[in-house]
C-alpha atoms as a PDB file:
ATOM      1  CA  UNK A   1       0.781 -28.615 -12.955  1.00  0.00           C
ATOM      2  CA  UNK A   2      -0.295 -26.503 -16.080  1.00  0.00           C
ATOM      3  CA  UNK A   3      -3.847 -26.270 -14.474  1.00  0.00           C
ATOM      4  CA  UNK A   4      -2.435 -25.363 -10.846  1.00  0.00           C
ATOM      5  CA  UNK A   5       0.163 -22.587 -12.485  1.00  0.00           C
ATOM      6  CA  UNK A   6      -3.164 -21.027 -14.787  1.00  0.00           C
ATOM      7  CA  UNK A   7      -5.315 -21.010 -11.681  1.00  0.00           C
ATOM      8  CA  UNK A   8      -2.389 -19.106  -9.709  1.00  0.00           C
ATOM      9  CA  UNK A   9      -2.284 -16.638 -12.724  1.00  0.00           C
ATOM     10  CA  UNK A  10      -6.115 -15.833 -13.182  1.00  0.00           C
ATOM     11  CA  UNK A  11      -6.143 -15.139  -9.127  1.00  0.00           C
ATOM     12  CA  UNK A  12      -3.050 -13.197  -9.052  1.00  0.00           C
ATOM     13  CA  UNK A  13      -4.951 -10.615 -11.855  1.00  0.00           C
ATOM     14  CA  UNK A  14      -7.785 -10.650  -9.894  1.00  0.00           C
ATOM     15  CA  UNK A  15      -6.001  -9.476  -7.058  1.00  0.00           C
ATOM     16  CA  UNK A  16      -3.934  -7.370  -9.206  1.00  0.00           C
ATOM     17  CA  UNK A  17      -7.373  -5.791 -10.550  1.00  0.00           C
ATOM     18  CA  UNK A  18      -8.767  -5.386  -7.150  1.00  0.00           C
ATOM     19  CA  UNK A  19      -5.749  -3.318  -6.131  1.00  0.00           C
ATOM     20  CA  UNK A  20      -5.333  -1.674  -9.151  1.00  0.00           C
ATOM     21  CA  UNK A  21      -9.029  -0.161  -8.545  1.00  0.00           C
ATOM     22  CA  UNK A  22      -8.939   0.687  -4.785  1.00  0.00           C
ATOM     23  CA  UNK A  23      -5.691   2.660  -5.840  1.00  0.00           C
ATOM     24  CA  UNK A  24      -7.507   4.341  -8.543  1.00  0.00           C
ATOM     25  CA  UNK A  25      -9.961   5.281  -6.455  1.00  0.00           C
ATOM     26  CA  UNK A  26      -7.854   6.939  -3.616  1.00  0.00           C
ATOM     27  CA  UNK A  27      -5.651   8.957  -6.241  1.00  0.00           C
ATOM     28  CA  UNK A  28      -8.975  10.287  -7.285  1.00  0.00           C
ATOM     29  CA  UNK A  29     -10.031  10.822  -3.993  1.00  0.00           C
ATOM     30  CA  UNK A  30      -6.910  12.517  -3.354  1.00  0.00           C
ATOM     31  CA  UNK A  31      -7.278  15.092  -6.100  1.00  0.00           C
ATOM     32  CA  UNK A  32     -10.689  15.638  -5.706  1.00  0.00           C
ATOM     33  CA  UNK A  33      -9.970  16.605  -2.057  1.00  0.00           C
ATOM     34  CA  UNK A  34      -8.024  19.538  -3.630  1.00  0.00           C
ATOM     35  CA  UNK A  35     -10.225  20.611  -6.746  1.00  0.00           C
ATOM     36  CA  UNK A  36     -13.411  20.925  -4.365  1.00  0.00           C
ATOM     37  CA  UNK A  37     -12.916  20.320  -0.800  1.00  0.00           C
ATOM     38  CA  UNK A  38     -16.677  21.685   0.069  1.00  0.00           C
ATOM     39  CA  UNK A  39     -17.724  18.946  -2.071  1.00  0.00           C
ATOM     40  CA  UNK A  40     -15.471  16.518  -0.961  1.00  0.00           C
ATOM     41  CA  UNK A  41     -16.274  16.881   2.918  1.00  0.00           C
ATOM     42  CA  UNK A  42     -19.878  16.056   1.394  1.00  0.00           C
ATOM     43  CA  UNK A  43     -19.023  13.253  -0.445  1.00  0.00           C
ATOM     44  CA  UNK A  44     -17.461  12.176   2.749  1.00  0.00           C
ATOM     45  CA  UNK A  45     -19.908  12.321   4.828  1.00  0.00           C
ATOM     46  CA  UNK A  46     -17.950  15.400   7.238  1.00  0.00           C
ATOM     47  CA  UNK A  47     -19.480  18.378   5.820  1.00  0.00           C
ATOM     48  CA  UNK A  48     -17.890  21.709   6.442  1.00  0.00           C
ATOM     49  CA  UNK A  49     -19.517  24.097   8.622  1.00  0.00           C
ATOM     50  CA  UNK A  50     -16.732  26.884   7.262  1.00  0.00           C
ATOM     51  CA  UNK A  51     -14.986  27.173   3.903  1.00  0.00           C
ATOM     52  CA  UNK A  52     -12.220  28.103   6.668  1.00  0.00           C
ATOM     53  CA  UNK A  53     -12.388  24.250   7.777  1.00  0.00           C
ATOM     54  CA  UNK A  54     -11.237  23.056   4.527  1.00  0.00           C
ATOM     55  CA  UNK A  55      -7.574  22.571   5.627  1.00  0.00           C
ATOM     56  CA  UNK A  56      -8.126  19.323   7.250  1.00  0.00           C
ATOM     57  CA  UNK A  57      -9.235  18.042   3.333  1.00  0.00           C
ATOM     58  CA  UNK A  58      -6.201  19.319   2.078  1.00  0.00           C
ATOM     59  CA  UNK A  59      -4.369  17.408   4.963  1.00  0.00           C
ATOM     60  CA  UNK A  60      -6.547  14.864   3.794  1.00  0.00           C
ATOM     61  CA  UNK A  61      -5.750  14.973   0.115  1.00  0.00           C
ATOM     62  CA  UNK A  62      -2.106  14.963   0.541  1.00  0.00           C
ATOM     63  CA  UNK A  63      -2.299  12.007   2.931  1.00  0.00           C
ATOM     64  CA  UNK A  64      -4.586   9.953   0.282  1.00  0.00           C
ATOM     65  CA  UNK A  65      -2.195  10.819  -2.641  1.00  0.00           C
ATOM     66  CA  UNK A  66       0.835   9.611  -0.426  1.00  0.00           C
ATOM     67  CA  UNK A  67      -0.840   6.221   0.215  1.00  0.00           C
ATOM     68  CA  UNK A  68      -1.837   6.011  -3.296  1.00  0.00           C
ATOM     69  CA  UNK A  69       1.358   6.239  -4.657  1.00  0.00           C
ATOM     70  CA  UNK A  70       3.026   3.724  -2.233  1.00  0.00           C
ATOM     71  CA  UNK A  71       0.536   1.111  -2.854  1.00  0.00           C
ATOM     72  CA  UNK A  72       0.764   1.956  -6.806  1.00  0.00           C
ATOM     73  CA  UNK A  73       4.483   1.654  -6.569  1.00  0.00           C
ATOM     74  CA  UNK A  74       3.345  -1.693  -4.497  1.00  0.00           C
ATOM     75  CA  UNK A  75       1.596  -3.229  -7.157  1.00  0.00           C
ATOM     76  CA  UNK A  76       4.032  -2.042  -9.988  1.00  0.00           C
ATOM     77  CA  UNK A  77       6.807  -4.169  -8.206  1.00  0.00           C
ATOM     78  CA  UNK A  78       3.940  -7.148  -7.065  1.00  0.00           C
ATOM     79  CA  UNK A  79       4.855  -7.151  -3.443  1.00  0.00           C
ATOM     80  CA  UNK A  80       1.695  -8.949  -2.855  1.00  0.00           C
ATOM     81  CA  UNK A  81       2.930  -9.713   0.754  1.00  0.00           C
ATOM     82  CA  UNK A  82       3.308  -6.069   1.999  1.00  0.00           C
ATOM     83  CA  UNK A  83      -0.120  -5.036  -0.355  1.00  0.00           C
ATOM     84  CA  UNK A  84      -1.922  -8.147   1.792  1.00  0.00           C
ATOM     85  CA  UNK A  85      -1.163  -6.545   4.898  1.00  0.00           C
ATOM     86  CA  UNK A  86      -1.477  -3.205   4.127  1.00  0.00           C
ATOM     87  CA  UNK A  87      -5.198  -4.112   3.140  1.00  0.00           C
ATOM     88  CA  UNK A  88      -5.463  -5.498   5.855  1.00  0.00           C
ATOM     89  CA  UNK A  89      -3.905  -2.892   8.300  1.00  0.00           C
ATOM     90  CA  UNK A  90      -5.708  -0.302   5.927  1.00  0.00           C
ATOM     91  CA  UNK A  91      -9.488  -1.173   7.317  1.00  0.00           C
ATOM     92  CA  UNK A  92      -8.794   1.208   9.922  1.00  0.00           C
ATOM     93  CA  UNK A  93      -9.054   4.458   7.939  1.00  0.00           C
ATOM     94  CA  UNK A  94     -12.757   3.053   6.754  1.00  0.00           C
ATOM     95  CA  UNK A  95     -13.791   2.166  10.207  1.00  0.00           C
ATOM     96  CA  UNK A  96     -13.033   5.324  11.529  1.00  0.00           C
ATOM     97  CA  UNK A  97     -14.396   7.549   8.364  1.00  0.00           C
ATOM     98  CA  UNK A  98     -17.445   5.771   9.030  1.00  0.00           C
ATOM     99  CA  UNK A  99     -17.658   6.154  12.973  1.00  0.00           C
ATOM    100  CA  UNK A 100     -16.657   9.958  12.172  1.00  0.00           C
ATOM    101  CA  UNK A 101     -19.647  10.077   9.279  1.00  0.00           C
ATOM    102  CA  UNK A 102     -22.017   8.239  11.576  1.00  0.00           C
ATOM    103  CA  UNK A 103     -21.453  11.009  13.888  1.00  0.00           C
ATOM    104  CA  UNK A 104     -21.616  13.904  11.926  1.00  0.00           C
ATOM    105  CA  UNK A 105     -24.908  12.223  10.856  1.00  0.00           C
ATOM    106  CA  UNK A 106     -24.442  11.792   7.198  1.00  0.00           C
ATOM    107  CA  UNK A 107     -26.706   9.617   4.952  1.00  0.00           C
ATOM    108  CA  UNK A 108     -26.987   6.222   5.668  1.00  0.00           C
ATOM    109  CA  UNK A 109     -25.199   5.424   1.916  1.00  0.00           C
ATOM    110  CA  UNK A 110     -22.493   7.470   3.261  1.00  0.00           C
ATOM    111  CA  UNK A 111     -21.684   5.509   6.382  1.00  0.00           C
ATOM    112  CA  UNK A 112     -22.334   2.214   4.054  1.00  0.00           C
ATOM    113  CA  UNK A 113     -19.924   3.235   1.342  1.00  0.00           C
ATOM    114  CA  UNK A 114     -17.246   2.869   4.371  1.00  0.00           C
ATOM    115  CA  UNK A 115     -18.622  -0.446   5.801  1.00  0.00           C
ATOM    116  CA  UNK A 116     -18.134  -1.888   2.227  1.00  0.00           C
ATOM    117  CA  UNK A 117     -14.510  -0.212   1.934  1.00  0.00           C
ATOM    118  CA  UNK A 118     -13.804  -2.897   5.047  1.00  0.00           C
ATOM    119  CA  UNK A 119     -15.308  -5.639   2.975  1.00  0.00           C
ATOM    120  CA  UNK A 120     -13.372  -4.635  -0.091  1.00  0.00           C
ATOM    121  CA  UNK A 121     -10.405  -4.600   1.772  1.00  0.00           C
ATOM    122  CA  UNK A 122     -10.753  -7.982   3.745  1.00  0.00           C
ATOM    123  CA  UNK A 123     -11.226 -10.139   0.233  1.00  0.00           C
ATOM    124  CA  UNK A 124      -8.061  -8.283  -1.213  1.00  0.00           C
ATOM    125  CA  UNK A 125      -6.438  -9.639   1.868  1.00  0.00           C
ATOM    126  CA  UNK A 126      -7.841 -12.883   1.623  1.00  0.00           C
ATOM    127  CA  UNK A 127      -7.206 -12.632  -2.265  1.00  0.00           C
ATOM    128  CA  UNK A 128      -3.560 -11.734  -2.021  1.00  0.00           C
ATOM    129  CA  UNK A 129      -3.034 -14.251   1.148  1.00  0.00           C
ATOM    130  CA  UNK A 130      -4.097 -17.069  -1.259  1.00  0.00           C
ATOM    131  CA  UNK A 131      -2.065 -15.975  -3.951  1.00  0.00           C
ATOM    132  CA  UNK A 132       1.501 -15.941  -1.800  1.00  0.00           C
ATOM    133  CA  UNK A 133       0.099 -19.144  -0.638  1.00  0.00           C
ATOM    134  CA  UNK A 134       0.016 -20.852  -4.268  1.00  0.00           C
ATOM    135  CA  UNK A 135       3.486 -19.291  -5.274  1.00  0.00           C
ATOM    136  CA  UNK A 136       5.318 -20.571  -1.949  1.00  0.00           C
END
């Protein structure tokens, strides 16, 4: 039982950790969106053809920092069931960054940085599914 309970713990920080840095990573997405968003459309993979364009990164930007506080506020309270399907539900905003960068022709590492957003997403999924699993 002592065995089963540690397991359950180690995966819950993993999935805790995984979270933790995908949330990280969108609140600094978010801000960067606003402190450069010629850089950010780059980074992207959408580059601007205008610095008059730049209002769909600020749509963007307040969007991402939405999201990232909802899912931080997520993990604070470990509702691992509403985080697993939001990761889940989330894969669309990769798939179609990617589609959109694949068609704006940006760098292959572009378009692969949002294929391996997916993947990142699916094993938090599969992470967090296991870890409601042990606790029910």
């Amino acid at each position: 039982m002592d065995i089963m309970m540690n397991k359950s713990t180690k995966l819950e920080k993993v999935g805790f950790v995984l979270v933790a840095l995908i949330v990280l990573l969108q609140g600094f997405y978010g801000t960067f969106a606003f402190i450069d968003p010629e850089m950010f459309s780059v980074v992207r993979g959408t580059e601007l053809f205008s610095g008059m364009d730049a209002d769909w990164v600020a749509i963007y930007g307040s969007r991402t920092i939405f999201i990232t506080l909802i899912f931080g506020y997520l993990l604070y309270t470990r509702n691992y069931v509403v985080l697993m399907w939001g990761a889940l539900f989330g894969v669309v905003m990769p798939i179609t960054d990617g589609l959109l960068a694949y068609e704006a022709h940006a760098p292959f590492k572009v378009v692969a940085k949002h294929i391996a957003t997916v993947v990142y997403l699916l094993i938090i999924f599969l992470v967090l599914k296991k870890v409601i699993a042990q606790k029910a």
